[in-house]
N, C-alpha and C. Protein backbone atom coordinates (compact mmCIF):
# COMPACT_ATOMS: atom_id res chain seq x y z
N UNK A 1 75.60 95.10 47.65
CA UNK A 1 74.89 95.98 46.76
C UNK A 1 75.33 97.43 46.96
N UNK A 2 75.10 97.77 48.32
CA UNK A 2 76.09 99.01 48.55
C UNK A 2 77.09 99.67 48.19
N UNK A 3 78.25 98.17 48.08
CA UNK A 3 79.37 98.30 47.77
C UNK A 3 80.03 98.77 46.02
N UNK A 4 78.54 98.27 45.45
CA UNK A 4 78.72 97.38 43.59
C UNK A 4 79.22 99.01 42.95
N UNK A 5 80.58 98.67 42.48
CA UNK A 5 81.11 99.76 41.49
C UNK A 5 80.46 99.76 40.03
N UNK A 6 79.87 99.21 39.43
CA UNK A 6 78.67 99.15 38.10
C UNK A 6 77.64 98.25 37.92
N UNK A 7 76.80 98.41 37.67
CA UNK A 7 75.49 97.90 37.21
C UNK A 7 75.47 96.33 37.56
N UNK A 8 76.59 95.81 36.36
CA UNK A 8 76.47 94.17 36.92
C UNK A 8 77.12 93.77 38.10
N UNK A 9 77.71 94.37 39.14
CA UNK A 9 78.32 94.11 40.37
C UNK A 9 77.05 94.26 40.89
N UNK A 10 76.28 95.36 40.78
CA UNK A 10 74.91 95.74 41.69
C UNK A 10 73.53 94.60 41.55
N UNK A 11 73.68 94.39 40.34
CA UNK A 11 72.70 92.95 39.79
C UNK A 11 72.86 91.52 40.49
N UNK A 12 74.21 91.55 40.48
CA UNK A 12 75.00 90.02 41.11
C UNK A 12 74.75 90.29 42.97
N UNK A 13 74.98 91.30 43.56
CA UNK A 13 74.10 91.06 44.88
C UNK A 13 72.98 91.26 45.32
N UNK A 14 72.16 91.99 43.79
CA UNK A 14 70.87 91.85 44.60
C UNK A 14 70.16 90.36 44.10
N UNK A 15 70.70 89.91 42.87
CA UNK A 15 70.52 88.49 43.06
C UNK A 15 70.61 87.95 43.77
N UNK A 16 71.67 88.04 44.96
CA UNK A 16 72.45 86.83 46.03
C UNK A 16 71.22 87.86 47.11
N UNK A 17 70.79 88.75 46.95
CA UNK A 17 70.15 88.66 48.37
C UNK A 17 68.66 88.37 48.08
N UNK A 18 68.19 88.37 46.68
CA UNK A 18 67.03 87.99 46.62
C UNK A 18 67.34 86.36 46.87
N UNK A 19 68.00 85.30 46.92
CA UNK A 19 67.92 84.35 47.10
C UNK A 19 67.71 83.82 48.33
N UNK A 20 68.32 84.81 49.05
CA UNK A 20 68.49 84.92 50.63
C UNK A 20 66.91 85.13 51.14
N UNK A 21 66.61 86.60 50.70
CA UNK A 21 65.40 86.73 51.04
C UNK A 21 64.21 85.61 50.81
N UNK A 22 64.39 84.85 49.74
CA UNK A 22 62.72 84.09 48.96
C UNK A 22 63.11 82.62 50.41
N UNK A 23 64.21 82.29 50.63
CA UNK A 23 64.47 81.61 51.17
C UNK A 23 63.83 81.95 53.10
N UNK A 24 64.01 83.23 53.46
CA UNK A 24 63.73 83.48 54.63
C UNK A 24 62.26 83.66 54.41
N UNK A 25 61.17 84.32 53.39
CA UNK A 25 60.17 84.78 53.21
C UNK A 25 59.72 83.33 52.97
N UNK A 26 59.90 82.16 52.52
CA UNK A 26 59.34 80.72 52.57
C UNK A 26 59.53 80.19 53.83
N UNK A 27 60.15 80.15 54.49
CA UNK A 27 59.85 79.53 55.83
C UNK A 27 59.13 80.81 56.82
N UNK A 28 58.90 82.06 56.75
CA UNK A 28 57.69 82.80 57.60
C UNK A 28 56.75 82.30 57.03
N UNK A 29 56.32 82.15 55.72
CA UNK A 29 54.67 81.98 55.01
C UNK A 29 54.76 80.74 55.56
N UNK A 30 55.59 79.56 55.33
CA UNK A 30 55.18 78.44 55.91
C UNK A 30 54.73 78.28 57.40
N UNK A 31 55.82 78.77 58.10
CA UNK A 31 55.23 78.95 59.68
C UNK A 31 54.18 79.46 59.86
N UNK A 32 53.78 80.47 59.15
CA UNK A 32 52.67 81.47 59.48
C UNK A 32 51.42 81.18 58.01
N UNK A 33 50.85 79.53 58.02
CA UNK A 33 50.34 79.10 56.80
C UNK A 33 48.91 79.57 57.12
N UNK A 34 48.19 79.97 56.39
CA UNK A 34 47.02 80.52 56.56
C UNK A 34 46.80 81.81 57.00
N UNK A 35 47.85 82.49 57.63
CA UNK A 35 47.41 83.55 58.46
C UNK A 35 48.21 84.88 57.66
N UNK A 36 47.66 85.73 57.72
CA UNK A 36 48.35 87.06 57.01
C UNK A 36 49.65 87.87 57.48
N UNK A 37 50.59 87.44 56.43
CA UNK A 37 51.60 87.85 56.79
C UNK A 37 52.53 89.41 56.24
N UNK A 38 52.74 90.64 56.96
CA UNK A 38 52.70 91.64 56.31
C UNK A 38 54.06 91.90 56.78
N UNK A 39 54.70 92.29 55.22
CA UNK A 39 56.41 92.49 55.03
C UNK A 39 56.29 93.67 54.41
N UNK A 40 57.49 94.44 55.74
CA UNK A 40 57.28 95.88 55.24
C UNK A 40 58.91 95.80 54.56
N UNK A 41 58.96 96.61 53.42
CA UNK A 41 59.94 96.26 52.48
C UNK A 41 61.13 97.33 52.81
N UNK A 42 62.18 96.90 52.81
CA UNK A 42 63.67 97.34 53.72
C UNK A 42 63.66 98.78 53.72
N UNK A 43 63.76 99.54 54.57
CA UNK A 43 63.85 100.79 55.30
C UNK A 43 64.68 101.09 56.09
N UNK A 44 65.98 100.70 55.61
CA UNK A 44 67.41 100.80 56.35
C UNK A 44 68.19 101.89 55.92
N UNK A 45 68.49 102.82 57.26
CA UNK A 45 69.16 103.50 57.71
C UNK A 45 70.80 103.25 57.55
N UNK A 46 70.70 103.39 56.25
CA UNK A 46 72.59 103.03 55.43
C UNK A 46 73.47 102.76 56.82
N UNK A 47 73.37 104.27 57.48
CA UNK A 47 74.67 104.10 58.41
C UNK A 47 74.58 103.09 59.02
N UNK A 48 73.57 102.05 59.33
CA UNK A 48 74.23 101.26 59.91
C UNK A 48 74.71 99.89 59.48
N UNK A 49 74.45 100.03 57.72
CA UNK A 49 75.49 98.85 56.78
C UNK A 49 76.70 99.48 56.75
N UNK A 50 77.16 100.65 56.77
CA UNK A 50 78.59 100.73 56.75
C UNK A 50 79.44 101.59 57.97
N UNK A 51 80.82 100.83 57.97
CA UNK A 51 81.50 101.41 59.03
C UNK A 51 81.48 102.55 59.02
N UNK A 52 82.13 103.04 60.14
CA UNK A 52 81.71 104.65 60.62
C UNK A 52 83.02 105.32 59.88
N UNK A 53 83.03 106.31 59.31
CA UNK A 53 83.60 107.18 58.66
C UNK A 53 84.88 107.50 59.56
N UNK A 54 84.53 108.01 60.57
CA UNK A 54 85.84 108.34 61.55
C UNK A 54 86.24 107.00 62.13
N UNK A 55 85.51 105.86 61.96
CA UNK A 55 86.82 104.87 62.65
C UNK A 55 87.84 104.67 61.40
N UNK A 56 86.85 104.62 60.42
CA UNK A 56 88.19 103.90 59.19
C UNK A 56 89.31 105.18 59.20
N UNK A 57 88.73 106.45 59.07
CA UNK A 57 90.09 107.43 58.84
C UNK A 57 90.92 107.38 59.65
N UNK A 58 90.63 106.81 60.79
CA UNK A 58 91.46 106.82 62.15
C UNK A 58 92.21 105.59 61.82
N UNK A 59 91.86 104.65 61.28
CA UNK A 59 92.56 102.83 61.11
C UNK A 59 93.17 103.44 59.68
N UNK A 60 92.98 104.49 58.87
CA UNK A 60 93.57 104.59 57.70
C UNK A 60 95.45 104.83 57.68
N UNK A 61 95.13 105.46 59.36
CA UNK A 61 96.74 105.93 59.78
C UNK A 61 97.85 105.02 59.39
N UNK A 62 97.21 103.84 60.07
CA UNK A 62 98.05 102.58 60.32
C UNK A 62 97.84 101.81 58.93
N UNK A 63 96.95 101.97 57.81
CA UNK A 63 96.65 101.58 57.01
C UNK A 63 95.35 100.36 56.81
N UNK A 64 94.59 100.55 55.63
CA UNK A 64 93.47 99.94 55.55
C UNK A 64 93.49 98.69 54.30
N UNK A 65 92.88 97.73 54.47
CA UNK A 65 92.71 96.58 53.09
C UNK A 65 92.33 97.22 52.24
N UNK A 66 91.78 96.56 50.82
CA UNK A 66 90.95 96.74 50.16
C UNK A 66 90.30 97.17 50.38
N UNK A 67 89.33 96.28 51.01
CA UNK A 67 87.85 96.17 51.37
C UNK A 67 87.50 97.48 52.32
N UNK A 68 88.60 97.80 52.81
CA UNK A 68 88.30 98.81 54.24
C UNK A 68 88.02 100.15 53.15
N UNK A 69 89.45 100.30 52.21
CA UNK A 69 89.46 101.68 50.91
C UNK A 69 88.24 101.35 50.50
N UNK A 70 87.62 100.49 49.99
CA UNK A 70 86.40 101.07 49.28
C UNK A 70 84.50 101.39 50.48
N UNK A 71 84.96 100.45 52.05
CA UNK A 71 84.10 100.69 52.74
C UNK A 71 84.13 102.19 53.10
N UNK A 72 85.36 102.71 53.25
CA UNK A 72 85.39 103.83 53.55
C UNK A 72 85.18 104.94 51.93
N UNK A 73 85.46 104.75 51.09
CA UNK A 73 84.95 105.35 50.07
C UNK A 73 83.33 105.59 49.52
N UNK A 74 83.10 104.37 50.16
CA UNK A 74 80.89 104.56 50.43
C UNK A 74 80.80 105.12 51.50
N UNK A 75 81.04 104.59 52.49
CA UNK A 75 80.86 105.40 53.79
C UNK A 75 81.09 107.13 53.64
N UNK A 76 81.76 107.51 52.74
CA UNK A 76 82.26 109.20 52.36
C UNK A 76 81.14 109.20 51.59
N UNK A 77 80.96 109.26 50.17
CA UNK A 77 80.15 108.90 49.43
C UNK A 77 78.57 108.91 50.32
N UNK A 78 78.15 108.24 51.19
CA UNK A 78 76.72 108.08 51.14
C UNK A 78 76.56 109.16 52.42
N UNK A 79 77.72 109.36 53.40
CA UNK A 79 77.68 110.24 54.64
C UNK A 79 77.21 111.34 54.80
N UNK A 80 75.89 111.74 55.68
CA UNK A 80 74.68 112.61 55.74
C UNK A 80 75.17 113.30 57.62
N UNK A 81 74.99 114.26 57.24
CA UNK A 81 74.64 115.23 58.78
C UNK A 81 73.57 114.22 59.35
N UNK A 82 72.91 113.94 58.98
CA UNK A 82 71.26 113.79 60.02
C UNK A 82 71.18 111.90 59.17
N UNK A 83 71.63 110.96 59.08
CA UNK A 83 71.23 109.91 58.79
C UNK A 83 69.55 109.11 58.87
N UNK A 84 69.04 109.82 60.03
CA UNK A 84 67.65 109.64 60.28
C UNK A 84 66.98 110.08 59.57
N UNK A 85 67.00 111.18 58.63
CA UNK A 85 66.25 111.88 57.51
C UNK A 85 66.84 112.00 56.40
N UNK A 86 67.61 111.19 56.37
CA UNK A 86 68.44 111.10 54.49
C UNK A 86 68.13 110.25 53.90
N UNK A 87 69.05 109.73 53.08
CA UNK A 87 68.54 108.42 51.90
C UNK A 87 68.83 107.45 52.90
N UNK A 88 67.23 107.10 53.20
CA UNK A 88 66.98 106.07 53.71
C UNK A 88 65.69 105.62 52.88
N UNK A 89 64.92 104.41 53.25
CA UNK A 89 63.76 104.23 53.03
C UNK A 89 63.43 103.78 51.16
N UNK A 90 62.10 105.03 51.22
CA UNK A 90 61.57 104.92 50.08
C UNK A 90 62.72 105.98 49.06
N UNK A 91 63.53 106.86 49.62
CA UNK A 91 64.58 107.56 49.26
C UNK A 91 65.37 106.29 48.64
N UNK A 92 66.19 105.92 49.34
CA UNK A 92 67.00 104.60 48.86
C UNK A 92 66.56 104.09 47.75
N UNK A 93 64.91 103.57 47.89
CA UNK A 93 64.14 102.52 47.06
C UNK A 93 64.62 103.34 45.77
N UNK A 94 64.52 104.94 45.80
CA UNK A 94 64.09 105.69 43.89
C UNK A 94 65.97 105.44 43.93
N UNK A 95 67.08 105.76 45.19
CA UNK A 95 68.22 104.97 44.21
C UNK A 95 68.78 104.09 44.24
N UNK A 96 68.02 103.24 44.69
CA UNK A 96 68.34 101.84 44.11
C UNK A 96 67.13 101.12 43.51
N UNK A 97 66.56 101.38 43.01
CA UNK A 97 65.07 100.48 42.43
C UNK A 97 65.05 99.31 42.40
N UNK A 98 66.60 98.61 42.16
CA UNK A 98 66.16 96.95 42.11
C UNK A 98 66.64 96.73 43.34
N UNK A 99 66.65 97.07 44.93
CA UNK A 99 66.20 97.06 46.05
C UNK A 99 64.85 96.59 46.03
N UNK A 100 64.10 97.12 46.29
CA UNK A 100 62.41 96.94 45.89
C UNK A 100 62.04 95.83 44.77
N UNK A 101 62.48 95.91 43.90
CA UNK A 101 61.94 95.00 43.35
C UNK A 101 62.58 93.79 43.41
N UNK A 102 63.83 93.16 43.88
CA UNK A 102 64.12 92.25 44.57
C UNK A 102 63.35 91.54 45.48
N UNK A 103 63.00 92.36 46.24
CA UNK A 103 62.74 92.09 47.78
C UNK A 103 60.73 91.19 46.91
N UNK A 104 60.27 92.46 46.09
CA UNK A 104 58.79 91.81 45.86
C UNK A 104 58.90 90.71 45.30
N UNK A 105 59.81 90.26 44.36
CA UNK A 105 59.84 89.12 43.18
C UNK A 105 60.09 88.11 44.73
N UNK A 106 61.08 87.83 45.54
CA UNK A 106 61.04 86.89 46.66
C UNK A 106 60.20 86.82 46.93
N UNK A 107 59.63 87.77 47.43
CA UNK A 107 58.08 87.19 48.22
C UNK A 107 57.39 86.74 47.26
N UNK A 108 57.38 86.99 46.27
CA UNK A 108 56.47 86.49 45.60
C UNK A 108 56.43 84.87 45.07
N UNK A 109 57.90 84.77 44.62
CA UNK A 109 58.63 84.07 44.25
C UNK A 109 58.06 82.76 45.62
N UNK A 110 58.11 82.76 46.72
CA UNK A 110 58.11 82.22 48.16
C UNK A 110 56.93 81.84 48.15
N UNK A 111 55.65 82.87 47.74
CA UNK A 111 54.61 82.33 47.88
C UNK A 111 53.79 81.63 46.76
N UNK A 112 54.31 81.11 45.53
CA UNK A 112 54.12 80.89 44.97
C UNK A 112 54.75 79.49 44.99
N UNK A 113 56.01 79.48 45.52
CA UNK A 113 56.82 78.09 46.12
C UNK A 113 55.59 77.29 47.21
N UNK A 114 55.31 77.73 48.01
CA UNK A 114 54.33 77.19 49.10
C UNK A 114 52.92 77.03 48.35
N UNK A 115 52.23 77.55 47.40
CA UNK A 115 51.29 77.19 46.45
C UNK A 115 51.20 75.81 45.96
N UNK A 116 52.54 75.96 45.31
CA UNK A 116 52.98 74.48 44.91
C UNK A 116 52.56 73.38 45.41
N UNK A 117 53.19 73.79 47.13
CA UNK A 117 52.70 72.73 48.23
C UNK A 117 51.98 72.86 48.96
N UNK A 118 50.62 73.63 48.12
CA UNK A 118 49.90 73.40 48.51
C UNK A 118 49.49 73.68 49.89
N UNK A 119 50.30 74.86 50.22
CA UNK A 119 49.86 75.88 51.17
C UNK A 119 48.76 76.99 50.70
N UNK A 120 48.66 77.89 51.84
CA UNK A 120 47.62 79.02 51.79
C UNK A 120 48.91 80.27 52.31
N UNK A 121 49.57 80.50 51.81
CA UNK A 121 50.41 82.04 52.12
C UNK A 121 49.58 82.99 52.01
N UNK A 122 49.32 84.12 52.49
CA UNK A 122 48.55 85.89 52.74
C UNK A 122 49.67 86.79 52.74
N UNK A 123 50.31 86.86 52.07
CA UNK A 123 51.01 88.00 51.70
C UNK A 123 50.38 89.55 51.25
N UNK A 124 50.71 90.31 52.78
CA UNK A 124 50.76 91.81 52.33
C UNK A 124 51.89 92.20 52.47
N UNK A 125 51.71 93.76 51.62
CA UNK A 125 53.48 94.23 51.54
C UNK A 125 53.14 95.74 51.99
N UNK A 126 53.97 96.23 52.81
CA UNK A 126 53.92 97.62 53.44
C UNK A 126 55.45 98.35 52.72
N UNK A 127 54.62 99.43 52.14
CA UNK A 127 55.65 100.07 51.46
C UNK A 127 56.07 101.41 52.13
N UNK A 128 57.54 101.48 53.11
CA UNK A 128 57.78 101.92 53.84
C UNK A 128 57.35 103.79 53.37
């Protein structure tokens, strides 16, 4: 998602990670059946989805893949003095919005799967 150069590149992984997610968020509600389960919704600190800026320029010497040119082209792109107080968080959430709403449709999606069967899921959501 990080990576997605337009709209439908960005759609196509937050699909693949909402699948990921409804899948991990159905087996906590199941383990945890009856009892209240509170998912605080992703609050990640970019720098540490992408490589570090000075290793790739340093590996750029010797030359980089693809994948490395465009890791290092986000990594420039998203790179903050202070990472602890930048677009992180609920920052991230306003730019990326279907971040967030990924992440709720899984859970939701999960507990509505375990309904089915006739579980008891308690889903709260902490909005970072």
């Amino acid at each position: 998602m990080i990576l997605a150069t337009d709209p439908a590149e960005e759609a196509a992984a937050l699909k693949e990670l909402g699948r990921v997610q409804q899948i991990d968020f159905e087996e906590i509600l199941e383990a945890m059946d009856g009892l209240p389960v509170t998912v605080r919704l992703l609050d990640p600190p970019l720098h540490e989805f992408l490589p570090s800026v000075e290793e790739l320029r340093v590996k750029s010497t010797t030359g980089l893949s693809a994948r490395e040119e465009q890791e290092l082209s986000a990594a420039e792109d998203w790179a903050e003095h202070n990472p602890m107080i930048g677009t992180r968080g609920v920052r991230l959430g306003v730019v990326k919005p279907g971040l967030y709403a990924m992440q709720v449709k899984a859970l939701l999606a999960a507990a509505a799967v375990l309904r089915k069967k006739g579980k008891n899921p308690i889903v709260e959501v902490m909005i970072p």
